[in-house]
Protein backbone atom coordinates (compact mmCIF):
# COMPACT_ATOMS: atom_id res chain seq x y z
CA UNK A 1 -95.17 -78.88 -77.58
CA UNK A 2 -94.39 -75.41 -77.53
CA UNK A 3 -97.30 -74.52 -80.02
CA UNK A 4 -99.96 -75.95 -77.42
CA UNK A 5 -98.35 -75.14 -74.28
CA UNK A 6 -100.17 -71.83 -73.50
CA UNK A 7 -103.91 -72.84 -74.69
CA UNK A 8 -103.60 -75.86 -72.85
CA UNK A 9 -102.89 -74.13 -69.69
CA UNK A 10 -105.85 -71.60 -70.87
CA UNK A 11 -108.36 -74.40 -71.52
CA UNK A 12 -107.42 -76.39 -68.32
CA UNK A 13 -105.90 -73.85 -66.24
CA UNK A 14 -102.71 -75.91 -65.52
CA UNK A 15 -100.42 -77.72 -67.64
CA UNK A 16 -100.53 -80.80 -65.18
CA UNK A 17 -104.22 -80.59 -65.59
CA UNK A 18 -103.84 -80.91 -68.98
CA UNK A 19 -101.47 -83.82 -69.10
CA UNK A 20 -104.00 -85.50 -66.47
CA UNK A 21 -106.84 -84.60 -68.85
CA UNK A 22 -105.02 -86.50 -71.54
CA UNK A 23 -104.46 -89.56 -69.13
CA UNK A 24 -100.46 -89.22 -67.85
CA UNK A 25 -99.41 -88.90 -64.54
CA UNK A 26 -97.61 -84.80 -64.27
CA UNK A 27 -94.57 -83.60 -62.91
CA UNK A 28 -95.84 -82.83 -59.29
CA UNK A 29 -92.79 -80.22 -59.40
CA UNK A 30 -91.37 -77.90 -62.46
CA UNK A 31 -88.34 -79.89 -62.80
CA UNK A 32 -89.54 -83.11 -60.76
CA UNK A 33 -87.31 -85.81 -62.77
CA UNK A 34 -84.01 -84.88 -62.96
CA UNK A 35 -81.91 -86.43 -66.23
CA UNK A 36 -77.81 -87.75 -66.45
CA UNK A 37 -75.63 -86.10 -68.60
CA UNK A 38 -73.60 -88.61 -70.12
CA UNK A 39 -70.30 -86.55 -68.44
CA UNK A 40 -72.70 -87.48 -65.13
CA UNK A 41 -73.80 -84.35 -64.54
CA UNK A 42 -77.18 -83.74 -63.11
CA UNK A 43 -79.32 -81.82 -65.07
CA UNK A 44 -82.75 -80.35 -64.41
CA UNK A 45 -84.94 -80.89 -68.06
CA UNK A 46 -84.06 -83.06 -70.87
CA UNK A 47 -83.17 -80.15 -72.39
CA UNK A 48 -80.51 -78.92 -69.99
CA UNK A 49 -79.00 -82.66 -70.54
CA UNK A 50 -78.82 -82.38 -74.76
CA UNK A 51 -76.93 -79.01 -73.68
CA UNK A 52 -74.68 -80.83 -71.85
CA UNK A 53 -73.84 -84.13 -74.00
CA UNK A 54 -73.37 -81.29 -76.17
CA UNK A 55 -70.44 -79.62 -74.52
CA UNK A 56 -69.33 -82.84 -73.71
CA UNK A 57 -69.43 -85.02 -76.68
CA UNK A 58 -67.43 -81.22 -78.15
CA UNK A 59 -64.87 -81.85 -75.55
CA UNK A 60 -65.87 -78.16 -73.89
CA UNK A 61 -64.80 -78.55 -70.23
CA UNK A 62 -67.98 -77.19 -68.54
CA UNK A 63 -69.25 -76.54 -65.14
CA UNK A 64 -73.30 -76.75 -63.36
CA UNK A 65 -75.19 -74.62 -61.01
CA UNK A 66 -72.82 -72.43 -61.04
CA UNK A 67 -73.56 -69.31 -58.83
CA UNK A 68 -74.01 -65.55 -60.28
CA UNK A 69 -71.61 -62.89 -58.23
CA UNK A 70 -74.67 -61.90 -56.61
CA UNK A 71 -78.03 -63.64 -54.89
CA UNK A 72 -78.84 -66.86 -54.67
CA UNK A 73 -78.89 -67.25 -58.53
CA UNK A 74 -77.18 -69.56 -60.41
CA UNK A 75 -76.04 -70.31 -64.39
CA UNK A 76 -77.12 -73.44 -65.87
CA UNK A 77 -73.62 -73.70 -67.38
CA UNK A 78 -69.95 -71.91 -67.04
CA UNK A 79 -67.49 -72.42 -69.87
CA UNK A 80 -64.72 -70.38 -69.21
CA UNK A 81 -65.54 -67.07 -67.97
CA UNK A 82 -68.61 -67.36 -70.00
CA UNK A 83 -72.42 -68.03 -68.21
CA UNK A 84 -74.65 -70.37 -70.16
CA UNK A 85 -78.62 -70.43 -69.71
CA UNK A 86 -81.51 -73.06 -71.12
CA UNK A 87 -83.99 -70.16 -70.78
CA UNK A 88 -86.92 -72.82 -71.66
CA UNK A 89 -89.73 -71.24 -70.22
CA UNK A 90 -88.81 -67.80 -71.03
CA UNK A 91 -92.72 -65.84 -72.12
CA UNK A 92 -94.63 -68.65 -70.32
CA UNK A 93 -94.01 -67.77 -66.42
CA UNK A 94 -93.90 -64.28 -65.49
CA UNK A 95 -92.12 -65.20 -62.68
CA UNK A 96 -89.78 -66.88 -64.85
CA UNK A 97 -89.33 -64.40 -67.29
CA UNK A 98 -88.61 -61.71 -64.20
CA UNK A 99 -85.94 -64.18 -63.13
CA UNK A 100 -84.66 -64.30 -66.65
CA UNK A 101 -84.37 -60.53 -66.30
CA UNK A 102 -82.59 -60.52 -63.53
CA UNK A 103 -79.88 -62.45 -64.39
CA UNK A 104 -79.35 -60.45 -67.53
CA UNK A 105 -79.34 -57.33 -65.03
CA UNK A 106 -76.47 -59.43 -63.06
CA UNK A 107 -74.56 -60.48 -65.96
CA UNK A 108 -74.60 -57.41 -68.13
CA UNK A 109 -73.27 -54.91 -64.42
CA UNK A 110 -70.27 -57.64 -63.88
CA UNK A 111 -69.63 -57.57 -67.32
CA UNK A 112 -69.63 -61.00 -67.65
CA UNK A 113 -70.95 -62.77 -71.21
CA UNK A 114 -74.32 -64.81 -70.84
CA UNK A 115 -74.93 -67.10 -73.88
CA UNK A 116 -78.98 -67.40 -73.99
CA UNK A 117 -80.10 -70.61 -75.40
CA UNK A 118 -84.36 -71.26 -75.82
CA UNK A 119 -86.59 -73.95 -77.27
CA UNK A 120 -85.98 -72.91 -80.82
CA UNK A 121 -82.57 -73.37 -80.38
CA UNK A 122 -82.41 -76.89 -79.11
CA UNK A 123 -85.02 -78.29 -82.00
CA UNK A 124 -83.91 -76.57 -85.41
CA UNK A 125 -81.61 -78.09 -87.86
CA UNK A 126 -77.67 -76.37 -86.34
CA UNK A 127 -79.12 -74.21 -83.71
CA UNK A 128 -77.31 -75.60 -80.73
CA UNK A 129 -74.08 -75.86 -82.78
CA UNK A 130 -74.22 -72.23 -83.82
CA UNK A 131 -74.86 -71.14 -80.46
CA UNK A 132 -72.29 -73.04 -78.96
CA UNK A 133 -70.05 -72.23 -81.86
CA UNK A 134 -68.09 -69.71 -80.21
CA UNK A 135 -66.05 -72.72 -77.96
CA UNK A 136 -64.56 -74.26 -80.39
């Protein structure tokens, strides 16, 4: 979906407006329905949730929402001392890309290592596991 993401928001000015145009019923929020790990976690994107069976079904003890040392931000995932981030929307919000920033900013002056995972991670053949590689 990635490929018609951007002219769809072009051509309809929203991406709810396009998913209305094609007859579903949108998210009325950006992460409106929330998914179960199968640890139980909550998770905000279907996406966040394969992460997660991921680290689970690995037996990689993991943590959620877990706050930066600074802000009101927070990691999508800690595994050890190590951040984890589902950067899914990163070059599709500029407000989400400045927040991606930021975080890098955050993790890179506490010296603390943020594992970036996006889209093209998640859905090629191994990408996940070579990401991820590094906890087992």
């Amino acid at each position: 979906m990635w490929l018609i993401y951007k002219p769809a928001r072009k051509h309809f000015g929203a991406w709810n407006k396009a998913i209305e145009a094609a007859g579903y019923k949108p998210n009325p929020l950006l992460f409106a329905e929330k998914q179960v790990a199968k640890d139980g976690h909550i998770c905000d994107s279907i996406a966040e949730r394969l992460i997660d069976d991921y680290l689970f079904e690995g037996g990689i003890i993991h943590e959620r929402n877990v706050p930066y040392p600074e802000g009101t931000y927070t990691a999508d995932f800690k595994v050890g001392d190590q951040l984890v981030e589902y950067f899914g929307l990163a070059g599709e919000h500029k407000r989400y890309d400045e927040l991606k920033n930021i975080k890098q900013k955050i993790a890179k002056g506490y010296k603390i290592s943020l594992i970036e995972i996006y889209p093209k991670d998640l859905y090629t053949s191994g990408g996940l596991q070579k990401i991820l590689e590094v906890f087992h």
